[in-house]
N, C-alpha and C. Protein backbone atom coordinates (compact mmCIF):
# COMPACT_ATOMS: atom_id res chain seq x y z
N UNK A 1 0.84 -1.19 0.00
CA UNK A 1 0.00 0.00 0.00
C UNK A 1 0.88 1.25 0.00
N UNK A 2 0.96 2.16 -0.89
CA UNK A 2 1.43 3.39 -1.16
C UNK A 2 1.02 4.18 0.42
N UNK A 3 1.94 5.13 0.73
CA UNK A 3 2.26 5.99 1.53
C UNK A 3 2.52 7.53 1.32
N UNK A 4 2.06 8.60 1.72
CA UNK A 4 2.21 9.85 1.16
C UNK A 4 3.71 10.22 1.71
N UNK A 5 3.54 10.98 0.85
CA UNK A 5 5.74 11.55 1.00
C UNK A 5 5.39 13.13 2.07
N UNK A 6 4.34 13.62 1.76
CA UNK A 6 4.11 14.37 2.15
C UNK A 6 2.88 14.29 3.55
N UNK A 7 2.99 15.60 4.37
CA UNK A 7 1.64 15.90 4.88
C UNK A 7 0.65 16.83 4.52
N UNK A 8 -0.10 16.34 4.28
CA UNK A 8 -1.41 17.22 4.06
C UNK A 8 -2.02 18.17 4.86
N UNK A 9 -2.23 19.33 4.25
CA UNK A 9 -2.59 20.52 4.87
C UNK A 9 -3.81 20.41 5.59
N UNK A 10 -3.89 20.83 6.80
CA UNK A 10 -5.32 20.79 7.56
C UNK A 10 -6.12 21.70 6.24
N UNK A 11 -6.13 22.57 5.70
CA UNK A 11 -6.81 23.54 4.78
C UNK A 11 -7.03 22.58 3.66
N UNK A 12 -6.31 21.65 2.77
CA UNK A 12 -6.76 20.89 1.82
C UNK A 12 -7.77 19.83 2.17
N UNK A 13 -7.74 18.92 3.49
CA UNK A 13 -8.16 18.17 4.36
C UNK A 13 -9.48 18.88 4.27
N UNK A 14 -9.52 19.76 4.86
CA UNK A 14 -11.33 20.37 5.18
C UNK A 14 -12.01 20.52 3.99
N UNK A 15 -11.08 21.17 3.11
CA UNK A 15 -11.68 21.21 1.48
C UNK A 15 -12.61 20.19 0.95
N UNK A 16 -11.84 19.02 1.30
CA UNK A 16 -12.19 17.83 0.66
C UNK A 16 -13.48 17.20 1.45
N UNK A 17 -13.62 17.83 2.70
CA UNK A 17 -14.94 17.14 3.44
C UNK A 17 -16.10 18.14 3.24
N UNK A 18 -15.55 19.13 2.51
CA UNK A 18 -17.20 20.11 2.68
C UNK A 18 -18.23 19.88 1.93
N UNK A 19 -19.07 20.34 2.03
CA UNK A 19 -20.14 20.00 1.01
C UNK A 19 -20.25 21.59 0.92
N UNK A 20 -19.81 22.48 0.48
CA UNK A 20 -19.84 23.97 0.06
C UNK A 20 -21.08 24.09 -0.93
N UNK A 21 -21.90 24.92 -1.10
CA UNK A 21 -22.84 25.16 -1.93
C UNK A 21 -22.67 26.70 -1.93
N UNK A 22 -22.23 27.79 -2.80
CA UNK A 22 -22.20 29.13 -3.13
C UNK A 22 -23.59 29.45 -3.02
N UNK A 23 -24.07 30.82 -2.31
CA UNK A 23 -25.60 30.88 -2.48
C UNK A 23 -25.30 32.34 -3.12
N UNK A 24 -25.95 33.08 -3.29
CA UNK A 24 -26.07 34.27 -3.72
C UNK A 24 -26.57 35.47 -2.65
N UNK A 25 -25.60 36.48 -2.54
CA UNK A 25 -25.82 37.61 -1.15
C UNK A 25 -27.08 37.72 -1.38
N UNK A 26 -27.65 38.46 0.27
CA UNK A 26 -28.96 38.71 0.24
C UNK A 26 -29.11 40.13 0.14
N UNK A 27 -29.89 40.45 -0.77
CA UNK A 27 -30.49 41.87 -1.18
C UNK A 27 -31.22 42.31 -0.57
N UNK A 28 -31.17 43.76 -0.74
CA UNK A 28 -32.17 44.99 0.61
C UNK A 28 -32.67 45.71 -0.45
N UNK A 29 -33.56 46.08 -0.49
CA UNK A 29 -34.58 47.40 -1.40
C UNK A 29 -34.01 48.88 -0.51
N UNK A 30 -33.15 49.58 -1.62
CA UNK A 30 -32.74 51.12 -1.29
C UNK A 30 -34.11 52.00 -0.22
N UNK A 31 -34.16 52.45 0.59
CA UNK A 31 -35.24 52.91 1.14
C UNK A 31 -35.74 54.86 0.37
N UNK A 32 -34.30 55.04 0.00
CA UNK A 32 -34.57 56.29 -0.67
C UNK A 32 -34.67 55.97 -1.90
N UNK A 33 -33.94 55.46 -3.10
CA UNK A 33 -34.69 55.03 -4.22
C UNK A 33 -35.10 54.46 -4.16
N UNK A 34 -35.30 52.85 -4.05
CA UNK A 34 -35.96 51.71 -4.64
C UNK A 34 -35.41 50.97 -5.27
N UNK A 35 -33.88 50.84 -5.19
CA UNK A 35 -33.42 49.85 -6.25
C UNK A 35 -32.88 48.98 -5.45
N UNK A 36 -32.50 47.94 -5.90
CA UNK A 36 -31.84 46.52 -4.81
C UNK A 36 -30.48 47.06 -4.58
N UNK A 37 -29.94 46.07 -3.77
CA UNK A 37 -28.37 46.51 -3.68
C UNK A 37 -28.06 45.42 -2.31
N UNK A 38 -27.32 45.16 -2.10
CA UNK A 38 -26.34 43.71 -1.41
C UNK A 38 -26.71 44.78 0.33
N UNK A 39 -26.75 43.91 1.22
CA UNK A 39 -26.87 44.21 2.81
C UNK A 39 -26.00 44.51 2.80
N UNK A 40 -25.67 45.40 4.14
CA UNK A 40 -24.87 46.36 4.77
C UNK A 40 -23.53 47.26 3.25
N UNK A 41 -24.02 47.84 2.81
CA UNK A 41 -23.44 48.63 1.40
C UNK A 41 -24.45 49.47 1.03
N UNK A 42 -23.61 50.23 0.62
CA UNK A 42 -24.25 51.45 0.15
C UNK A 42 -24.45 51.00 -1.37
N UNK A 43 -25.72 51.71 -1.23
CA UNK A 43 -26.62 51.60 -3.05
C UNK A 43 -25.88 52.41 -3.85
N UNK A 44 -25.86 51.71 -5.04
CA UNK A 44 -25.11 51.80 -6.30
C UNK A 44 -25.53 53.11 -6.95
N UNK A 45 -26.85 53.02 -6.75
CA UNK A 45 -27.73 54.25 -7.64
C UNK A 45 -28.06 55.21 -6.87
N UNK A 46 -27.95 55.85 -5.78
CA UNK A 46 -28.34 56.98 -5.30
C UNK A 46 -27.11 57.41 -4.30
N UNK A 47 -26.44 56.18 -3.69
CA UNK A 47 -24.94 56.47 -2.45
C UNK A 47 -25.85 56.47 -1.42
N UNK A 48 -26.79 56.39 -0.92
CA UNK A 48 -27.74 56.42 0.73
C UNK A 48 -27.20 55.00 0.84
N UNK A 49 -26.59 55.06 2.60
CA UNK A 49 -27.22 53.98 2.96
C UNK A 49 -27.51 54.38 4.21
N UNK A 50 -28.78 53.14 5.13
CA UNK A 50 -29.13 53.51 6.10
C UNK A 50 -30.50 54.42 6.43
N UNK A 51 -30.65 55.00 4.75
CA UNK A 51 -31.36 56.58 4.96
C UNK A 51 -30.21 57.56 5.05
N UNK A 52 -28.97 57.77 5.25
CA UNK A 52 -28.30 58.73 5.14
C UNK A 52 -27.80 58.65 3.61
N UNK A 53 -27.08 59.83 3.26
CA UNK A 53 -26.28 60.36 2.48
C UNK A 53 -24.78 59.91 2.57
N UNK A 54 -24.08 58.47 2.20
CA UNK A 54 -22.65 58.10 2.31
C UNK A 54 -21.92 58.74 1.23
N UNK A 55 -22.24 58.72 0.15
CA UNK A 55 -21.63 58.93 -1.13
C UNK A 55 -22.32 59.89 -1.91
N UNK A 56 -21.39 60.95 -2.41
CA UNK A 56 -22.55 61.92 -3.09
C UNK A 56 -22.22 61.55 -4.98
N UNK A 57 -23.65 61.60 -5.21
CA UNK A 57 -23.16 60.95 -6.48
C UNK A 57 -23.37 62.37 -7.83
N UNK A 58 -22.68 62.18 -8.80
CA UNK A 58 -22.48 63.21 -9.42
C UNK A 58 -23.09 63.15 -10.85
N UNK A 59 -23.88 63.81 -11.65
CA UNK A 59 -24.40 63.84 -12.47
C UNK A 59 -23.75 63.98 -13.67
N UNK A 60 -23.67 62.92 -14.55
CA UNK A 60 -22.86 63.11 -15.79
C UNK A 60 -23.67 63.73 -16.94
N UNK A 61 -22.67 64.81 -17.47
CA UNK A 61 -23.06 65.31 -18.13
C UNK A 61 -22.70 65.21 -19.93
């Protein structure tokens, strides 16, 4: 019976026992616009988060 030359990483080890399934972040509805955007982050389309003003966004012209 073959023998490893090496030791195996506790980190490759766990790899190999997970059953990992990727889900997809959970989304919040902007309260000042209305558009979706990922929990705890500031919205893409307006910069509010919270109800405040984080990011001021600038109008292209």
């Amino acid at each position: 019976m073959a023998h490893p030359k090496r030791r195996q990483s506790k980190q490759r080890s766990a790899k190999r026992r997970t059953h990992y399934k990727a889900e997809l972040p959970t989304l919040a509805v902007c309260s000042n616009c209305g558009a979706t955007h990922i929990y705890h982050t500031v919205c893409g389309e307006c910069g509010y988060y919270r109800g405040k003003l984080a990011i001021e966004k600038f109008a292209t012209v």
